[in-house]
Protein backbone atom coordinates (compact mmCIF):
# COMPACT_ATOMS: atom_id res chain seq x y z
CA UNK A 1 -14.69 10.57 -12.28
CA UNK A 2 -14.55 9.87 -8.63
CA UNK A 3 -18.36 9.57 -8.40
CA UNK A 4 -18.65 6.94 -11.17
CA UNK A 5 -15.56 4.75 -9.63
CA UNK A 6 -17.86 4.75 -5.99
CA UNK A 7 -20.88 4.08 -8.04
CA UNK A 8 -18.75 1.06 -9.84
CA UNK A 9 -17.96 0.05 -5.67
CA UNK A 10 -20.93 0.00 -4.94
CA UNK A 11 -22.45 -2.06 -7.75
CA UNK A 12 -19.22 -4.58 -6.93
CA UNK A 13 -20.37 -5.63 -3.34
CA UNK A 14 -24.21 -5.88 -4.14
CA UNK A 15 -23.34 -8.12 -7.37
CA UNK A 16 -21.46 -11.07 -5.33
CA UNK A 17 -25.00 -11.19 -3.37
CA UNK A 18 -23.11 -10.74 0.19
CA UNK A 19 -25.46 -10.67 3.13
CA UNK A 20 -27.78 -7.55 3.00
CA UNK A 21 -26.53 -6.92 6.79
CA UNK A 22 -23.03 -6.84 6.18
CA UNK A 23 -23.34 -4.81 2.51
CA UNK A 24 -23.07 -1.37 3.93
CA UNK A 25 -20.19 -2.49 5.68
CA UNK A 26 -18.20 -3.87 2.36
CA UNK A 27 -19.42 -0.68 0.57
CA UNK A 28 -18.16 1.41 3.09
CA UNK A 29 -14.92 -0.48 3.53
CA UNK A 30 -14.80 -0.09 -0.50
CA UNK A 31 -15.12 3.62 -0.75
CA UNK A 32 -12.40 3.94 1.97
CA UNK A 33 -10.04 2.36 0.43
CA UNK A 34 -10.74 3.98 -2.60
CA UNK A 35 -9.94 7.54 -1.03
CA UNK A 36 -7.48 6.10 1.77
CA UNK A 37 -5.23 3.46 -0.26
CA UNK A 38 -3.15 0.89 2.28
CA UNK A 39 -0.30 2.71 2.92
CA UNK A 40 1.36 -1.10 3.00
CA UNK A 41 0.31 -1.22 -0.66
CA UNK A 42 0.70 2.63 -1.49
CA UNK A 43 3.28 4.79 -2.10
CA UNK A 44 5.80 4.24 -0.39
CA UNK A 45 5.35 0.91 1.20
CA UNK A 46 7.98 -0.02 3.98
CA UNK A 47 10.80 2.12 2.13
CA UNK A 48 12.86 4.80 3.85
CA UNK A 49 11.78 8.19 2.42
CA UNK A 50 13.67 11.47 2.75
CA UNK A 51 11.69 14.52 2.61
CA UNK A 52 13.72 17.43 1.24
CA UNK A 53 13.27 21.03 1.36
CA UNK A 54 14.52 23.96 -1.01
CA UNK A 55 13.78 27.50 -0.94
CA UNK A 56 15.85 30.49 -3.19
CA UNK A 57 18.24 32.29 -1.18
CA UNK A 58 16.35 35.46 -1.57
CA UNK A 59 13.42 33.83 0.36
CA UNK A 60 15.59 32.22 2.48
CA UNK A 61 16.80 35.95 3.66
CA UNK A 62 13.69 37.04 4.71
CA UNK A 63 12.32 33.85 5.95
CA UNK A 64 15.98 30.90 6.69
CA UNK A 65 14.08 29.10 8.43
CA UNK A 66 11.40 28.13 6.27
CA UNK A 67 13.06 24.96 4.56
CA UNK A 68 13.17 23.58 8.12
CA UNK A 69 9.15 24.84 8.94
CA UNK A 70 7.26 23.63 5.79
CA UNK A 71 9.75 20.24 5.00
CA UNK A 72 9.04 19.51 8.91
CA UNK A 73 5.10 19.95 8.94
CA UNK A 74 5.16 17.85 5.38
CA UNK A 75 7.12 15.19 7.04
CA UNK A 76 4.51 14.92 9.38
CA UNK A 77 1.51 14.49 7.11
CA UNK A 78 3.43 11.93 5.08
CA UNK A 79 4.42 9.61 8.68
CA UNK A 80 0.69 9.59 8.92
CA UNK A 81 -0.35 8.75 5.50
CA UNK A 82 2.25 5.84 5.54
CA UNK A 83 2.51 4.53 8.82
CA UNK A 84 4.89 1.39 7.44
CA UNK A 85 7.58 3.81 6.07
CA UNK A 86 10.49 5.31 7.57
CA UNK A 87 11.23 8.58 7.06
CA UNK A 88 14.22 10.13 8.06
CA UNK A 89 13.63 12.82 10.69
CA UNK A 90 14.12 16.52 9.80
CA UNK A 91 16.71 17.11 12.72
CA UNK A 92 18.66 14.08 11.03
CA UNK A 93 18.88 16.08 7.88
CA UNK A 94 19.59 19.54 9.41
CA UNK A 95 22.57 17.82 11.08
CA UNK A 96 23.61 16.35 7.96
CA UNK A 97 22.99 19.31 5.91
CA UNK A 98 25.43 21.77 8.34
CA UNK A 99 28.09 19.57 8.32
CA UNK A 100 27.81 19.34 4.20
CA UNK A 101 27.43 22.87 3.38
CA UNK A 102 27.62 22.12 -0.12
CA UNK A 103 24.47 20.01 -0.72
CA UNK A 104 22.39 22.67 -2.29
CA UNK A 105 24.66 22.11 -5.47
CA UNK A 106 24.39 18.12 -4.77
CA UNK A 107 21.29 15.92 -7.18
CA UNK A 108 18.42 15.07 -5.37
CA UNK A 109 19.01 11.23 -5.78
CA UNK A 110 23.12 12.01 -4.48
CA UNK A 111 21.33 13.64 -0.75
CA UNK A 112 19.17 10.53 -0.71
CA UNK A 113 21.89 8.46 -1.28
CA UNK A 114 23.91 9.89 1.76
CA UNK A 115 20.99 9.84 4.00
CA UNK A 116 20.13 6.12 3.16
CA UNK A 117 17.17 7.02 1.66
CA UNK A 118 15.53 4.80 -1.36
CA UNK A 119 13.12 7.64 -2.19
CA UNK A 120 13.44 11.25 -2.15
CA UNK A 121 10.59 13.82 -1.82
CA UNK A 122 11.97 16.82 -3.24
CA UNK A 123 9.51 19.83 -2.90
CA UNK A 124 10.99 23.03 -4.46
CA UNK A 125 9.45 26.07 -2.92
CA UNK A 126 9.47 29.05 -6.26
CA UNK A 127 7.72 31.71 -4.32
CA UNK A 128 7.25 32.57 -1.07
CA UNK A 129 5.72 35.93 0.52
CA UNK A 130 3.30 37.37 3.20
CA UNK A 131 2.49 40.34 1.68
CA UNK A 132 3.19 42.56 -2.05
CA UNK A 133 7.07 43.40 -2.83
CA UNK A 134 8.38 47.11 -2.64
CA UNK A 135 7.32 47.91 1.10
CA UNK A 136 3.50 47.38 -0.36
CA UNK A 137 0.26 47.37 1.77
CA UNK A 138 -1.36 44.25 0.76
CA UNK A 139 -1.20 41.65 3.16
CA UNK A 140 -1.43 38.10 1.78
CA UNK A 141 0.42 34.93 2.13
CA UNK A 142 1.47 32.84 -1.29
CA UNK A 143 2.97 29.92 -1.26
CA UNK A 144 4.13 28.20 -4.70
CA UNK A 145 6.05 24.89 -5.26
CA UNK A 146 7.44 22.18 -7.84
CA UNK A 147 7.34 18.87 -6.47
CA UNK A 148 8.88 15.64 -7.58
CA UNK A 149 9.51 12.11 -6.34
CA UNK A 150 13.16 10.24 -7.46
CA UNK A 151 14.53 6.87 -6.53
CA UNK A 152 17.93 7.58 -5.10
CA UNK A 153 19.63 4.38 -6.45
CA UNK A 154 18.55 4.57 -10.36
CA UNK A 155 17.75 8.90 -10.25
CA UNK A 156 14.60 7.95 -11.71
CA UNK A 157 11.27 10.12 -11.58
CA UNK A 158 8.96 8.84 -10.26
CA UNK A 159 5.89 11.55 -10.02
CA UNK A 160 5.91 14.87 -10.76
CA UNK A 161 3.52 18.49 -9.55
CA UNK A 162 4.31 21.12 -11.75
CA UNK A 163 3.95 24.67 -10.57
CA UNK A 164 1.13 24.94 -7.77
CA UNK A 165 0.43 27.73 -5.53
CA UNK A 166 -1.42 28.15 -1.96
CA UNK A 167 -2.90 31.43 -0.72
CA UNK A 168 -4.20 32.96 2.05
CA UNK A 169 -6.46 34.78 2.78
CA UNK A 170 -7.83 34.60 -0.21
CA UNK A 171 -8.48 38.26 -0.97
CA UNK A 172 -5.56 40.10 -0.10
CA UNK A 173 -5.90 42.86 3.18
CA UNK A 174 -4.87 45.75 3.37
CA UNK A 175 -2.14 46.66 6.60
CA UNK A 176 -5.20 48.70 8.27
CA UNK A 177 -6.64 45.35 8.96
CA UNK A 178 -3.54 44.40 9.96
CA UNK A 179 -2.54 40.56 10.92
CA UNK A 180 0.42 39.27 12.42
CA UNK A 181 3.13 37.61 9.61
CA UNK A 182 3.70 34.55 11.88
CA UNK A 183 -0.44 34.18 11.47
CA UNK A 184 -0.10 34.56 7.91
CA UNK A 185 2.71 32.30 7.38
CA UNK A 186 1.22 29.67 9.70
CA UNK A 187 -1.90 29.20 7.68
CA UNK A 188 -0.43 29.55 4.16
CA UNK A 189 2.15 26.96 5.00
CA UNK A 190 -1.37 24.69 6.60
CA UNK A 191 -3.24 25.73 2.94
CA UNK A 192 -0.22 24.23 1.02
CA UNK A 193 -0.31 20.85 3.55
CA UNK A 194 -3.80 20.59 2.47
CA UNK A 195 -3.71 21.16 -1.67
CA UNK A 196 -0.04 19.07 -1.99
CA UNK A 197 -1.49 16.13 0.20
CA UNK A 198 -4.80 16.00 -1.73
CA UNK A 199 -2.86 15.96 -5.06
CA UNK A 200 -0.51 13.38 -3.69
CA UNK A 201 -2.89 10.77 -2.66
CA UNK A 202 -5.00 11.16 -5.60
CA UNK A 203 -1.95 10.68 -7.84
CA UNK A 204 1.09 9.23 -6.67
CA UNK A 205 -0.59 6.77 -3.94
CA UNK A 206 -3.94 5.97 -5.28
């Protein structure tokens, strides 16, 4: 599909007979913002946008700090996607999170609300792991997520990624070949970065 839309592009600039110079410049300008939309026009515009975390407490046992680790290098990624948002900053919501120890039975919209927020990011980590349960050999690093976008004032959905999952490596190894978890972790958190960003520009801010 993506092939045909540059071809279309491309046809576009040639047809208003612009100045065979500057073509390859207005085709190239065309494809970019075909990949790359304006973050002024895009998503989220110039709206304040909390990123939220959630992990199950039996993840969160093995690994409490990994709400804070993957909602932190998301946050990132999106503050350079969309330059003319603000986003509030994951130490803001920490704060606000251990002084309202309740919020994990709070709506998504309500913790967007509190945080003067007008949109909420909510990604919803399932699974997380860096190797097979039951003390197993197999070293690999999975990573699986819901993900959803709701406006805090009207609770309303506004995109949605079903159940999506991250890996690496790819072929699990086997604790002979040993590598360190915080390796692991690092790069299954970077694979996720990679797959949810794709996903989200192609359909939520194209």
């Amino acid at each position: 599909m993506r092939k045909w839309l540059v071809l279309l592009c491309l046809l576009a600039v040639f047809a208003v007979g612009c100045n065979p110079v500057a073509a390859p410049f207005m085709a190239s300008e065309a494809i970019r913002k075909l990949f790359h939309p304006d973050p002024a026009k895009g998503a989220f515009g110039e709206k304040t946008v909390l990123v939220l975390t959630f992990a199950p407490s039996k993840v969160l046992q093995v690994h409490p700090d990994l709400e804070y680790e993957v909602g932190s290098a998301l946050l990132a990624e999106m503050k350079e996607a969309f330059p003319k948002a603000t986003f509030v900053s994951a130490s803001t919501l920490r704060d606000w999170q251990a002084k309202n120890l309740n919020w994990r039975g709070m709506l998504t919209h309500e913790i967007g609300k509190h945080l003067g927020a007008d949109l909420v990011l909510d990604l919803n980590i399932t699974t997380f792991r860096t190797r097979e349960g039951g003390g197993s050999m197999v070293q690999q690093g999975v990573l699986a997520w819901e993900a959803q976008v709701v406006e805090a004032a009207t609770e309303k959905r506004l995109w949605r990624m079903g159940e999506s999952e991250a890996r690496w490596p790819k072929t699990p190894r086997y604790i002979l070949n040993d590598v360190p978890e915080a390796r692991i972790k690092h790069r299954v958190v970077a694979r996720f970065i990679e797959a949810f960003m794709g996903r989200f520009l192609e359909e939520f801010a194209g």
